[in-house]
PDB file of N, CA and C in Angstrom:
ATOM      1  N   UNK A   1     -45.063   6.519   2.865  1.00  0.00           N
ATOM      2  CA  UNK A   1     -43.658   6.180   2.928  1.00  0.00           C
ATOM      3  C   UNK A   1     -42.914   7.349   3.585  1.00  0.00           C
ATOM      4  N   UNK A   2     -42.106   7.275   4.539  1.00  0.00           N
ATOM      5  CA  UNK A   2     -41.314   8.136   5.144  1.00  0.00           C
ATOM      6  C   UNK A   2     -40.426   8.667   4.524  1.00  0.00           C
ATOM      7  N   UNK A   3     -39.319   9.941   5.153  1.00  0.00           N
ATOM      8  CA  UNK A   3     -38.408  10.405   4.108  1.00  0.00           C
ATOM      9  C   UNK A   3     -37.361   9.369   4.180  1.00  0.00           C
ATOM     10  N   UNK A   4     -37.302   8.238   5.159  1.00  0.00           N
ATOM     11  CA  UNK A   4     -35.747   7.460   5.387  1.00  0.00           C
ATOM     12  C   UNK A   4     -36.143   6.351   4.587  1.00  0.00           C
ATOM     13  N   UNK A   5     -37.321   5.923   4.424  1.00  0.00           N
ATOM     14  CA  UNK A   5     -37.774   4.945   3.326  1.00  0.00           C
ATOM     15  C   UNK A   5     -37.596   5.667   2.293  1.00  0.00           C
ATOM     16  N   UNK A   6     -37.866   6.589   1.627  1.00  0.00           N
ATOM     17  CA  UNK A   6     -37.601   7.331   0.275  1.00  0.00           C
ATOM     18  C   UNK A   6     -35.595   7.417   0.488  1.00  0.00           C
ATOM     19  N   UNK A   7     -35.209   7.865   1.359  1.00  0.00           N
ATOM     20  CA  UNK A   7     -34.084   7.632   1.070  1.00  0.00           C
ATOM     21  C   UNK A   7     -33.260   6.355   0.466  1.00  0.00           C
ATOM     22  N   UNK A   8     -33.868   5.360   1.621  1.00  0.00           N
ATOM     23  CA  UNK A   8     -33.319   3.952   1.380  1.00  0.00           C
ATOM     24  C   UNK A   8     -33.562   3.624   0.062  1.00  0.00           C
ATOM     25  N   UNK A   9     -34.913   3.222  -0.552  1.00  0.00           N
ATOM     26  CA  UNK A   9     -34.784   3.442  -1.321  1.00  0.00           C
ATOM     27  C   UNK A   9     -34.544   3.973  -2.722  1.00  0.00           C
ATOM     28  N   UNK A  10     -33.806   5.061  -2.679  1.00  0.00           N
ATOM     29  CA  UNK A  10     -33.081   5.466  -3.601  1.00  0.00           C
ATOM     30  C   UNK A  10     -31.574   5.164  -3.720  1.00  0.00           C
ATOM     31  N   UNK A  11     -31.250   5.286  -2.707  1.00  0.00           N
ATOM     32  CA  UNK A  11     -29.778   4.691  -2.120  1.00  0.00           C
ATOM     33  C   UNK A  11     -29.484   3.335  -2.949  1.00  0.00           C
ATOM     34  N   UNK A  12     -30.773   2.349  -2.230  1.00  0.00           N
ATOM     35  CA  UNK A  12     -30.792   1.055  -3.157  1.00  0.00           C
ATOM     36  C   UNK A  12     -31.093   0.981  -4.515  1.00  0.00           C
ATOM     37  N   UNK A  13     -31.736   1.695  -5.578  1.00  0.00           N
ATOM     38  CA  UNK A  13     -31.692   2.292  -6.786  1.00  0.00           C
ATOM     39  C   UNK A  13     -30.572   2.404  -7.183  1.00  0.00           C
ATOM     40  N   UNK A  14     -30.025   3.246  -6.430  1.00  0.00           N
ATOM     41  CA  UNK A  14     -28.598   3.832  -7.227  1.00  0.00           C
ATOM     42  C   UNK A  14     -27.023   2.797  -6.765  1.00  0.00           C
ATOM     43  N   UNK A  15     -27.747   1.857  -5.773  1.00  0.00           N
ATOM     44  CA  UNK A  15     -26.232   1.218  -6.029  1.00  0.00           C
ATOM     45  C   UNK A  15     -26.675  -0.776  -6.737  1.00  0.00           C
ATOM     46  N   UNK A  16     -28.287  -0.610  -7.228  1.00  0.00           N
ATOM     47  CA  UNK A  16     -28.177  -1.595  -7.923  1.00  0.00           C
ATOM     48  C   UNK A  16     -27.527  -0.974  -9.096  1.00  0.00           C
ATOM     49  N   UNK A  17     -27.937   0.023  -9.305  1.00  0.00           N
ATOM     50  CA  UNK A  17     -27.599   0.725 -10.830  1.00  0.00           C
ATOM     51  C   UNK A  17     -26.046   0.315 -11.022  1.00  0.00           C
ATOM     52  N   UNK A  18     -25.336   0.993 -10.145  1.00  0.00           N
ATOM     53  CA  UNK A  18     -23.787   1.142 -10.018  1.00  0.00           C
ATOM     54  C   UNK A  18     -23.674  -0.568 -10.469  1.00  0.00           C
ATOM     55  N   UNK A  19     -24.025  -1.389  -9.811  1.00  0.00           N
ATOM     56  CA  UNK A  19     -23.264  -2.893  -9.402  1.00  0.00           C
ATOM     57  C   UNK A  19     -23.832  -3.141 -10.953  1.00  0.00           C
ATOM     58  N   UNK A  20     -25.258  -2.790 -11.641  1.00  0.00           N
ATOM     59  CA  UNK A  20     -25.413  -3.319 -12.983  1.00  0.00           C
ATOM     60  C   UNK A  20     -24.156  -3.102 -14.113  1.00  0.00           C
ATOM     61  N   UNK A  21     -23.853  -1.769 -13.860  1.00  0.00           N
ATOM     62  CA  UNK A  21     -23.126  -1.248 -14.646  1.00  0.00           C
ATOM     63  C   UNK A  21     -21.784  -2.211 -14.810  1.00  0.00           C
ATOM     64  N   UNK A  22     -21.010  -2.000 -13.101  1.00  0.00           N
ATOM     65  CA  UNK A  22     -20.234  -3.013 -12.955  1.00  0.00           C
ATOM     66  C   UNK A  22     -19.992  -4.755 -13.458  1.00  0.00           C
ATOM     67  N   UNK A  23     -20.985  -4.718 -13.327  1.00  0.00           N
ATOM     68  CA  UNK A  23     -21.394  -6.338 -14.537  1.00  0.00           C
ATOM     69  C   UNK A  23     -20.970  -6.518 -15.528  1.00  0.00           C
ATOM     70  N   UNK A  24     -21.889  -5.391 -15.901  1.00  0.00           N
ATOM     71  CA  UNK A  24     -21.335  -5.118 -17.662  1.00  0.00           C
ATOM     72  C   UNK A  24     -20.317  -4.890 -18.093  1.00  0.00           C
ATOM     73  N   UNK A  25     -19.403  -4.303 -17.528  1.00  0.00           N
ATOM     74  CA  UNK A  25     -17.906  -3.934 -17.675  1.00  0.00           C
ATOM     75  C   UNK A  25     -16.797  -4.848 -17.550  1.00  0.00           C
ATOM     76  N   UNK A  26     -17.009  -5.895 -16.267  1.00  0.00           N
ATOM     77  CA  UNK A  26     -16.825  -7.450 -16.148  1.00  0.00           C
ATOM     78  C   UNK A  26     -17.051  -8.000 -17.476  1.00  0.00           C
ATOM     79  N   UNK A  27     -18.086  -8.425 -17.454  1.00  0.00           N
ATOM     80  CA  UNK A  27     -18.884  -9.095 -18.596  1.00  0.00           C
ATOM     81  C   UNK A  27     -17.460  -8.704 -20.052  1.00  0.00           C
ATOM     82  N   UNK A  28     -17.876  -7.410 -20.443  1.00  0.00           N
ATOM     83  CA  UNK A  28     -17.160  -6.799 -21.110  1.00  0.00           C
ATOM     84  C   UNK A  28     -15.541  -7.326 -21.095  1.00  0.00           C
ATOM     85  N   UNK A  29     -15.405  -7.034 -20.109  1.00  0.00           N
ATOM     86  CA  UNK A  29     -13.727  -7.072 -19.985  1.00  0.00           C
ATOM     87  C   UNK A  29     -13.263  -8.753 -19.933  1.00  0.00           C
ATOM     88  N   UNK A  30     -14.262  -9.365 -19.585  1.00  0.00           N
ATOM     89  CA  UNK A  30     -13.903 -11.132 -19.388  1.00  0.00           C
ATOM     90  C   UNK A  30     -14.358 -11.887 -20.959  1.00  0.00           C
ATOM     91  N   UNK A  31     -14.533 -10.741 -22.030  1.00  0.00           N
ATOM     92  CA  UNK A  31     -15.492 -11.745 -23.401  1.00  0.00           C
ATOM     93  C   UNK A  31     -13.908 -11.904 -24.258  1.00  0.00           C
ATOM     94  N   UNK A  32     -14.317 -12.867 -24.859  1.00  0.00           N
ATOM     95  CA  UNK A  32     -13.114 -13.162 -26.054  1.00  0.00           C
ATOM     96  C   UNK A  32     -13.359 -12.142 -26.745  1.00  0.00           C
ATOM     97  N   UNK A  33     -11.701 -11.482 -27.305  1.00  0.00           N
ATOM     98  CA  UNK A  33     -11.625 -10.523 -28.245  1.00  0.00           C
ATOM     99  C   UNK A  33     -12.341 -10.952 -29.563  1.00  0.00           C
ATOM    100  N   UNK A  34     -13.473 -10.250 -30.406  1.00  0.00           N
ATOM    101  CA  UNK A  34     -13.961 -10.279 -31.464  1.00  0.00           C
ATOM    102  C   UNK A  34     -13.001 -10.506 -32.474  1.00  0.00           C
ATOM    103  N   UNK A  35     -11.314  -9.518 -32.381  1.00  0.00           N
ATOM    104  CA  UNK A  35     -10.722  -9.830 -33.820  1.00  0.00           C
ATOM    105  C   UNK A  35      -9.864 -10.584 -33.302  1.00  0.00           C
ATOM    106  N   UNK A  36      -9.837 -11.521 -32.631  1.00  0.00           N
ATOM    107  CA  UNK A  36      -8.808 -12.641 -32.663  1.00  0.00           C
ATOM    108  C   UNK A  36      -9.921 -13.929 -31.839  1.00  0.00           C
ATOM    109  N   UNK A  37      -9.036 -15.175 -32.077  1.00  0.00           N
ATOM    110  CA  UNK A  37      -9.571 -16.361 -32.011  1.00  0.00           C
ATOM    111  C   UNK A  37      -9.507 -16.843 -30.496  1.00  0.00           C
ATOM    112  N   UNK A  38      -7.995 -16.092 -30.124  1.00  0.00           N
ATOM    113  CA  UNK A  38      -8.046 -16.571 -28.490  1.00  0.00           C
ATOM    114  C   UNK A  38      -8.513 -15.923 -27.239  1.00  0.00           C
ATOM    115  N   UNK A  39      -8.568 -15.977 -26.616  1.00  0.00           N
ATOM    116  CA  UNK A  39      -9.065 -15.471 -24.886  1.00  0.00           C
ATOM    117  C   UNK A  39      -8.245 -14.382 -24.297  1.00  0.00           C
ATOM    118  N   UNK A  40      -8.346 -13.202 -24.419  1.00  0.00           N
ATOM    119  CA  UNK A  40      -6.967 -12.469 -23.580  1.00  0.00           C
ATOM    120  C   UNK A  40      -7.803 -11.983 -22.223  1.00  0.00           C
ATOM    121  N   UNK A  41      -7.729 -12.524 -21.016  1.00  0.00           N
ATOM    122  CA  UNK A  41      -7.161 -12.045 -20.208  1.00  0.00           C
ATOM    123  C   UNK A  41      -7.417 -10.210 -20.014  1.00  0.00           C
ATOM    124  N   UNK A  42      -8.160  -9.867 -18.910  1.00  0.00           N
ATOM    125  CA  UNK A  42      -8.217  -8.523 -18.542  1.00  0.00           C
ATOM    126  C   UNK A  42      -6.957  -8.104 -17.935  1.00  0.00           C
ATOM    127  N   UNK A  43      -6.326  -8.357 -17.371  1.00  0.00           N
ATOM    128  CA  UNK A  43      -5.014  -8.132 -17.211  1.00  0.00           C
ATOM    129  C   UNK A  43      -3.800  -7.880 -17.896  1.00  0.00           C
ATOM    130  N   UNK A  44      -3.925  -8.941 -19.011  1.00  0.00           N
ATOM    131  CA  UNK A  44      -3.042  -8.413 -20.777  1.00  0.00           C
ATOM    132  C   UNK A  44      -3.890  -7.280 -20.837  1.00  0.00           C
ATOM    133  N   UNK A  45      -4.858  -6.993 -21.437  1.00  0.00           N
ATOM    134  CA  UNK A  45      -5.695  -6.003 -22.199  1.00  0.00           C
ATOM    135  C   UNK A  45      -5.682  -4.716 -21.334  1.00  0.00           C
ATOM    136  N   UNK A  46      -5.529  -4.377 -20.249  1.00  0.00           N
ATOM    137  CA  UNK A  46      -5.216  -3.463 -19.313  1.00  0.00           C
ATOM    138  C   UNK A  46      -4.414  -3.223 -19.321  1.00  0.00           C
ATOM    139  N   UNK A  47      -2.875  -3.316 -19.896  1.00  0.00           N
ATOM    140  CA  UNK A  47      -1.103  -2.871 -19.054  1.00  0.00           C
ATOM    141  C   UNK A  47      -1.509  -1.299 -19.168  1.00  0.00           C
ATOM    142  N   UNK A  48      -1.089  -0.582 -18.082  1.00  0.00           N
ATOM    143  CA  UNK A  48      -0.631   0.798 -18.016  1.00  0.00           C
ATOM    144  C   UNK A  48       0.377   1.324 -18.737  1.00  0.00           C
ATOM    145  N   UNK A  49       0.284   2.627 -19.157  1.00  0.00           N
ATOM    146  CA  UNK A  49       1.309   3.399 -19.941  1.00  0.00           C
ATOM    147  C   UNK A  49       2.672   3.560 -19.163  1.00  0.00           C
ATOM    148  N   UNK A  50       3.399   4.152 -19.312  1.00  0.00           N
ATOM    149  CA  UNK A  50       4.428   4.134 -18.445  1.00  0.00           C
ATOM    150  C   UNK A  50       4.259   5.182 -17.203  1.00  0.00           C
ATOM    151  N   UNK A  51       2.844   6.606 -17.474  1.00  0.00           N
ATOM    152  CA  UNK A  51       2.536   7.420 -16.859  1.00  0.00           C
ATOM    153  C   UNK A  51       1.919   6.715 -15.329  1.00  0.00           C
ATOM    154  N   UNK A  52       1.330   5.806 -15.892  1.00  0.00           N
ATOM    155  CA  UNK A  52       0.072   5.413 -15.416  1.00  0.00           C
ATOM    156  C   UNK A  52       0.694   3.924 -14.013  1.00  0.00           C
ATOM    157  N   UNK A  53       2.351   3.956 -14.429  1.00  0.00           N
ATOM    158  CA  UNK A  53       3.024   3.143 -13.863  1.00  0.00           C
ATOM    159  C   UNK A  53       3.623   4.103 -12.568  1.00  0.00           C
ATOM    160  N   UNK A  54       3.977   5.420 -12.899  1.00  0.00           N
ATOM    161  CA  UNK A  54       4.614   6.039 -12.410  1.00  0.00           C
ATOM    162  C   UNK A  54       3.817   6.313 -11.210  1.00  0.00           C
ATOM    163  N   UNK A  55       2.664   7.148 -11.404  1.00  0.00           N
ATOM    164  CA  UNK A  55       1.785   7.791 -10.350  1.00  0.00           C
ATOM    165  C   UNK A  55       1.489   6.518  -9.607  1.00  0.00           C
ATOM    166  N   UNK A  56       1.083   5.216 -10.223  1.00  0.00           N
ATOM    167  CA  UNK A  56       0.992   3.863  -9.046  1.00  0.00           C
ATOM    168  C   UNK A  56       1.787   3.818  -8.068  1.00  0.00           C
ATOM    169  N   UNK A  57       3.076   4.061  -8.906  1.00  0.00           N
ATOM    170  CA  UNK A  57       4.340   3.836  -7.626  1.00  0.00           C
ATOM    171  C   UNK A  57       4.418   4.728  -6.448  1.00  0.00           C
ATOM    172  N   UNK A  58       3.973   6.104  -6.942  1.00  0.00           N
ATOM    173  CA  UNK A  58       4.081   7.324  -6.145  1.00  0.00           C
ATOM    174  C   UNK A  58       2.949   6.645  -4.946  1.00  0.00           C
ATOM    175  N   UNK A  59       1.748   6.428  -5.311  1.00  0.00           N
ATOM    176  CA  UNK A  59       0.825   6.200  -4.838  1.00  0.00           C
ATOM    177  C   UNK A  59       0.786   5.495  -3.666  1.00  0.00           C
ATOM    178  N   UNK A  60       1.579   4.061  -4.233  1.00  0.00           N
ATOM    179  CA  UNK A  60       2.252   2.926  -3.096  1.00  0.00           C
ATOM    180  C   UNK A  60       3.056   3.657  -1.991  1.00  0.00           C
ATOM    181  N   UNK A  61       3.753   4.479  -2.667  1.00  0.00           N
ATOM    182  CA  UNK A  61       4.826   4.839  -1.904  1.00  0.00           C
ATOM    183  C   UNK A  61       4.381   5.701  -0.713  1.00  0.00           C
ATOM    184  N   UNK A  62       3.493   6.733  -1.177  1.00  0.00           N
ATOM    185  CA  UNK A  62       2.388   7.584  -0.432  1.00  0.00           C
ATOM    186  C   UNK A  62       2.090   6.787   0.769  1.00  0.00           C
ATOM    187  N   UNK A  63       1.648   5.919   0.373  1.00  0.00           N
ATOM    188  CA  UNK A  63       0.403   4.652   1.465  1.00  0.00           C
ATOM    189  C   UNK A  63       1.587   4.399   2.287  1.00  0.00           C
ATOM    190  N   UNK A  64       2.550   3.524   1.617  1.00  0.00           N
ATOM    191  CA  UNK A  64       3.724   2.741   2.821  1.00  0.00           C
ATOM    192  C   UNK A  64       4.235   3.970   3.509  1.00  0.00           C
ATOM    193  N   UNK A  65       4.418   4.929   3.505  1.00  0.00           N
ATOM    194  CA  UNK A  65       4.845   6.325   4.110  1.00  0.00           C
ATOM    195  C   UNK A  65       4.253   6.074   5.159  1.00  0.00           C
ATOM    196  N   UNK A  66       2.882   6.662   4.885  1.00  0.00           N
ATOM    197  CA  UNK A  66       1.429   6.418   5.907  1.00  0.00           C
ATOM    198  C   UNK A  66       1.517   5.623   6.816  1.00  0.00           C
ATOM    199  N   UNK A  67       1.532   4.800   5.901  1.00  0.00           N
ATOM    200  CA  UNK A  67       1.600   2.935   7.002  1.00  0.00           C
ATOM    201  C   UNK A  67       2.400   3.327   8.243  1.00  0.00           C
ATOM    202  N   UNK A  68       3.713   3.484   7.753  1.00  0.00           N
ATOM    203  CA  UNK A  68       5.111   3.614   8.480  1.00  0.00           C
ATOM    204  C   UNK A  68       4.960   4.494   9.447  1.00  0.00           C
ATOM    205  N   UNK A  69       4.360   5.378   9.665  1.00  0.00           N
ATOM    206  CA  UNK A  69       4.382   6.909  10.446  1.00  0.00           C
ATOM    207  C   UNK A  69       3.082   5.948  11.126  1.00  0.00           C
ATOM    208  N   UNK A  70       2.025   5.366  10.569  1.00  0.00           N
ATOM    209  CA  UNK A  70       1.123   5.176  11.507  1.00  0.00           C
ATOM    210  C   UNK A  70       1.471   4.367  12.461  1.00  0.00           C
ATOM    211  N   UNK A  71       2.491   3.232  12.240  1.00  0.00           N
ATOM    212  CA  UNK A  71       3.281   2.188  12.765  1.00  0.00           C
ATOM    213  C   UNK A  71       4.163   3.017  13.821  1.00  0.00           C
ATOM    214  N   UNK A  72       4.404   3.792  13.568  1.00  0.00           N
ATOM    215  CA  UNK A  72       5.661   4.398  14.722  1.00  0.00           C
ATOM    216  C   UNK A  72       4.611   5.334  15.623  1.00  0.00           C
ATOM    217  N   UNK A  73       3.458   6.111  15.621  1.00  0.00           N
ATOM    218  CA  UNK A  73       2.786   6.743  16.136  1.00  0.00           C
ATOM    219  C   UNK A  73       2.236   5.158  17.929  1.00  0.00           C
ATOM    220  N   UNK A  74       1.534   4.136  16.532  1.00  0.00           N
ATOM    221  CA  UNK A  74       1.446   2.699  17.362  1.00  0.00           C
ATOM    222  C   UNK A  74       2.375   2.072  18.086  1.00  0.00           C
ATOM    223  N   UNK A  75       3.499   2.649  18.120  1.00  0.00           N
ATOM    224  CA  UNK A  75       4.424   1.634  18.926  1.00  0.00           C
ATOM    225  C   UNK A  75       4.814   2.614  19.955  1.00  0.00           C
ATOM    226  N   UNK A  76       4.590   3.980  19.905  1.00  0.00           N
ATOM    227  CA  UNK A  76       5.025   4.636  20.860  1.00  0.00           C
ATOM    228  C   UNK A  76       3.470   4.556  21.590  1.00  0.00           C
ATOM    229  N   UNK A  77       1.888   4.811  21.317  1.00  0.00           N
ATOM    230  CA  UNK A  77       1.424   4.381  21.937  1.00  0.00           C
ATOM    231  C   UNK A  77       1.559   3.460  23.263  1.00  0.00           C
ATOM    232  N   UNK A  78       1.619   2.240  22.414  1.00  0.00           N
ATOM    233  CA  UNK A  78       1.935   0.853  23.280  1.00  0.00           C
ATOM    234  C   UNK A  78       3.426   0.936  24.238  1.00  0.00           C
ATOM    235  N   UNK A  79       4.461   1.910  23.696  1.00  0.00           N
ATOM    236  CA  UNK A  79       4.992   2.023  25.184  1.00  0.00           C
ATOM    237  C   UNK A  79       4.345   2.711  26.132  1.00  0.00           C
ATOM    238  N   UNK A  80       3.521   3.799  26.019  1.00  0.00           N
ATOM    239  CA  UNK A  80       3.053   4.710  26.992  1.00  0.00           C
ATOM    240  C   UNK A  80       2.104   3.721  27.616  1.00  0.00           C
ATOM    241  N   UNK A  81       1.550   3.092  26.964  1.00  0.00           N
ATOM    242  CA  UNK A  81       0.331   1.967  27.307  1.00  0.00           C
ATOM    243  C   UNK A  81       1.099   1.202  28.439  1.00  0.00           C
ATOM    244  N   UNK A  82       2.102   0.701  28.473  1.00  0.00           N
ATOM    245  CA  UNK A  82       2.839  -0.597  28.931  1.00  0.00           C
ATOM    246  C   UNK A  82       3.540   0.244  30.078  1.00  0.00           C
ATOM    247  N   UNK A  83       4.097   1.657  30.271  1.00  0.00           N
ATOM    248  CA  UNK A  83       4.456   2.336  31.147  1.00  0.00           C
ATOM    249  C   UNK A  83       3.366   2.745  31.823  1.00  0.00           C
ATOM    250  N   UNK A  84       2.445   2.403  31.630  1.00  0.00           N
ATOM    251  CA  UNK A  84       1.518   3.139  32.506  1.00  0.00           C
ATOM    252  C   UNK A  84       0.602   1.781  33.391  1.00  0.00           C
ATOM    253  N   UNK A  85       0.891   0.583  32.816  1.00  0.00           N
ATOM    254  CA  UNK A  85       0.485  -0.785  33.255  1.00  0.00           C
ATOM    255  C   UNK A  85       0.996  -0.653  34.430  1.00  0.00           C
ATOM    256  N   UNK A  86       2.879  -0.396  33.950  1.00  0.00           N
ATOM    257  CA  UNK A  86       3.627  -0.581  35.179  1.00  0.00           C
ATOM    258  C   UNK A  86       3.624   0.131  36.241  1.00  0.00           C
ATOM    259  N   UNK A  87       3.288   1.469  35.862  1.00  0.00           N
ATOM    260  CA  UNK A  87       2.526   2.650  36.975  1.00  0.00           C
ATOM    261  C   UNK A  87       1.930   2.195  37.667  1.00  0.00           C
ATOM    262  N   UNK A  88       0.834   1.391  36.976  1.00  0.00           N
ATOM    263  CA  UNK A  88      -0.486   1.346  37.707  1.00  0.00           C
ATOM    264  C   UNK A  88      -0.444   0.289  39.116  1.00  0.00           C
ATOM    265  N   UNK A  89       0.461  -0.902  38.316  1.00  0.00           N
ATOM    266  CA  UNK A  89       0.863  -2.009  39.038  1.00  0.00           C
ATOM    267  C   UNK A  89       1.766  -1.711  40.514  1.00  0.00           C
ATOM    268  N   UNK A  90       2.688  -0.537  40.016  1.00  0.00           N
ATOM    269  CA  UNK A  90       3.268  -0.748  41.278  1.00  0.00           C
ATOM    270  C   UNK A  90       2.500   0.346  41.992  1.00  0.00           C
ATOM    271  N   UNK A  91       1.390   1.108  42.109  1.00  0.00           N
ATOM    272  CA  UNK A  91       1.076   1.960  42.757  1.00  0.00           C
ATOM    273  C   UNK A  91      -0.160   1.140  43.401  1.00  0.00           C
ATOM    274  N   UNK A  92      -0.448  -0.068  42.802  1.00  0.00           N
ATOM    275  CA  UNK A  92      -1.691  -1.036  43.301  1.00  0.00           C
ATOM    276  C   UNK A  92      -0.631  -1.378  44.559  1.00  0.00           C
ATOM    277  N   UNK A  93       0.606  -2.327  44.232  1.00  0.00           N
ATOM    278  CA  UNK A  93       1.589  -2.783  45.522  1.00  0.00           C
ATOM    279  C   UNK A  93       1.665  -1.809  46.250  1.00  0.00           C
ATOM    280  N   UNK A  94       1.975  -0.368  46.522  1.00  0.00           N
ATOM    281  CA  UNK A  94       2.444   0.759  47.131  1.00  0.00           C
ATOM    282  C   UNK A  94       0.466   0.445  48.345  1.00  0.00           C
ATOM    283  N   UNK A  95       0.024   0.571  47.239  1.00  0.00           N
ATOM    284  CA  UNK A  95      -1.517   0.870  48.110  1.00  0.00           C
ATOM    285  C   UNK A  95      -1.996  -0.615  48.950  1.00  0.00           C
ATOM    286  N   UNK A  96      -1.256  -1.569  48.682  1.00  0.00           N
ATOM    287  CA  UNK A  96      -1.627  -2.675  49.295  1.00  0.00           C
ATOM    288  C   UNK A  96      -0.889  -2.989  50.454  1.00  0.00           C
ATOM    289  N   UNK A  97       0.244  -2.228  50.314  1.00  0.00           N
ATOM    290  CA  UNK A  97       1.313  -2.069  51.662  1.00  0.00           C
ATOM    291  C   UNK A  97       0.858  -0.929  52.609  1.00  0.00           C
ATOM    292  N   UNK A  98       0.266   0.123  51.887  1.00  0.00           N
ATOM    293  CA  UNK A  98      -0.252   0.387  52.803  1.00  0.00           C
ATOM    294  C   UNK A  98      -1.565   0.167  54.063  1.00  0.00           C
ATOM    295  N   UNK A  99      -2.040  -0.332  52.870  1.00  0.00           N
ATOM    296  CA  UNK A  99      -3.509  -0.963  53.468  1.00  0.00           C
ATOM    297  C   UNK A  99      -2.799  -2.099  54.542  1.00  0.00           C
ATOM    298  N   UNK A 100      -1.838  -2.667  54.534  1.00  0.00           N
ATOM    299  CA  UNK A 100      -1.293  -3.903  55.352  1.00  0.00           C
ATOM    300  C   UNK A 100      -0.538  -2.805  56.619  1.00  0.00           C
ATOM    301  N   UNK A 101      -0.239  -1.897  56.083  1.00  0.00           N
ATOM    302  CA  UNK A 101       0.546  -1.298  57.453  1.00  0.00           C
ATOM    303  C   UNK A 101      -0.329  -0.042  58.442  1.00  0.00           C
ATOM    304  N   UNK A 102      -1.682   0.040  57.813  1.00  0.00           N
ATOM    305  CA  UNK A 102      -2.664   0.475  58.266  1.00  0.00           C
ATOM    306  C   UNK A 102      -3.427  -0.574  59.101  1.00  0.00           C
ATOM    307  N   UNK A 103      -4.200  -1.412  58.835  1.00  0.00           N
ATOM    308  CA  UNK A 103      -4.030  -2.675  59.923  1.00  0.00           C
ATOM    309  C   UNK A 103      -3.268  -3.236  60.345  1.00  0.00           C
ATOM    310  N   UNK A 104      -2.227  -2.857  61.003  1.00  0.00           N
ATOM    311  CA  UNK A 104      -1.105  -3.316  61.730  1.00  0.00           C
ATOM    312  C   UNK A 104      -1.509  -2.089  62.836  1.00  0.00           C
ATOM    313  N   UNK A 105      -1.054  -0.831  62.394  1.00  0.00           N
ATOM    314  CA  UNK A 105      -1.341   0.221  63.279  1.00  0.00           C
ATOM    315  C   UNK A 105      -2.621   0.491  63.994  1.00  0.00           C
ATOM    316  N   UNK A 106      -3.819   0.095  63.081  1.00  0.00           N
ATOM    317  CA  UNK A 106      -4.826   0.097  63.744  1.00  0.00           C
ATOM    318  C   UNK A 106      -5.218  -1.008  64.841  1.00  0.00           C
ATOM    319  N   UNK A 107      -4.858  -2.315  64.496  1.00  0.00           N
ATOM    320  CA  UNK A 107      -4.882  -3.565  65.591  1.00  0.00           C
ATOM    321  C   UNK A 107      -3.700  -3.177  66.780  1.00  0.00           C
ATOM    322  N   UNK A 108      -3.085  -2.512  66.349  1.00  0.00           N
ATOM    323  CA  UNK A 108      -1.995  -2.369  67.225  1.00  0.00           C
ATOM    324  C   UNK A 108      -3.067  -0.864  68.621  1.00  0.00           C
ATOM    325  N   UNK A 109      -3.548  -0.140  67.533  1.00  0.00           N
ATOM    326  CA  UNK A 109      -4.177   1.135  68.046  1.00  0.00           C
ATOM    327  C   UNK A 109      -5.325   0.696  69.470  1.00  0.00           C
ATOM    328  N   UNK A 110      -6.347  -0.416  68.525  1.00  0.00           N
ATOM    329  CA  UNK A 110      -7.181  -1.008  69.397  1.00  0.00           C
ATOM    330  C   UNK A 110      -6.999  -1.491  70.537  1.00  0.00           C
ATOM    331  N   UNK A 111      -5.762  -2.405  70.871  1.00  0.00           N
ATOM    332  CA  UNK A 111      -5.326  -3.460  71.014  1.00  0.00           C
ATOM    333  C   UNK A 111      -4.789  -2.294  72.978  1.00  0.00           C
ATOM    334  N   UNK A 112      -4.209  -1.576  72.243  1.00  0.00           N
ATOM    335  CA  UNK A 112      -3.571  -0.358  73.537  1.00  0.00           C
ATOM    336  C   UNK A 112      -5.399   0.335  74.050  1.00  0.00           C
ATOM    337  N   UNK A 113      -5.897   0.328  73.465  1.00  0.00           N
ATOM    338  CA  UNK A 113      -7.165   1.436  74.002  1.00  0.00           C
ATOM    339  C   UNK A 113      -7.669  -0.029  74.909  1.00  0.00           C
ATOM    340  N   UNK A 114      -7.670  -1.081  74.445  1.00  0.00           N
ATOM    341  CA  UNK A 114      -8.628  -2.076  75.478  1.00  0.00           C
ATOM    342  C   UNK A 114      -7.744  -1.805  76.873  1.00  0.00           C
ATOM    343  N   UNK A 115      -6.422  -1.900  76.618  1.00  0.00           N
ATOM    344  CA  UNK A 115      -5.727  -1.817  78.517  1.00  0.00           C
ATOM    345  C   UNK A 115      -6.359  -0.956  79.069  1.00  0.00           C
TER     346      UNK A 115
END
């Protein structure tokens, strides 16, 4: 067995392990409460403290920051992108006029050398 086969499989070891665990905790978290009769819900049985509300928000807030700055980094991109289309475009026309006024001069060039 090679070292990337010994890797792989350990890799795969350790994230059946992880996903077993994960089961169980599911499992766990989805069973009817023992001291009562009805079904609660992992979502009741989870509410956060008020701490635990706070740092979420920070957290969100963190990310949409992110988002936002990554969003404005992207839109100035895409103008430089779109200014440079238009660069490109009119310097294709610039080069196609010339190419048209280069055979003009040259048929014109030929045209005098045959007399």
């Amino acid at each position: 067995m090679t070292n990337k086969e010994t890797k792989k499989d350990h890799i795969l070891a350790t994230l059946l392990t992880q996903l077993d665990l994960v089961t169980k905790k599911i499992m766990e978290l989805e069973a009817p409460d023992k001291n009562k009769d009805r079904y609660i819900p992992p979502q009741e049985r989870m509410k956060p403290n008020a701490n635990e509300g706070v740092q979420i928000a920070e957290i969100l807030s963190l990310i949409l920051h992110k988002v936002e700055s990554h969003d404005k980094v992207l839109n100035e991109i895409k103008e430089k992108v779109s200014m440079l289309n238009e660069i490109t475009a009119s310097h294709f026309i610039s080069i196609q006029l010339l190419e048209t006024q280069m055979g003009h001069v040259l048929s014109r060039l030929h045209s005098t050398n045959q007399y």
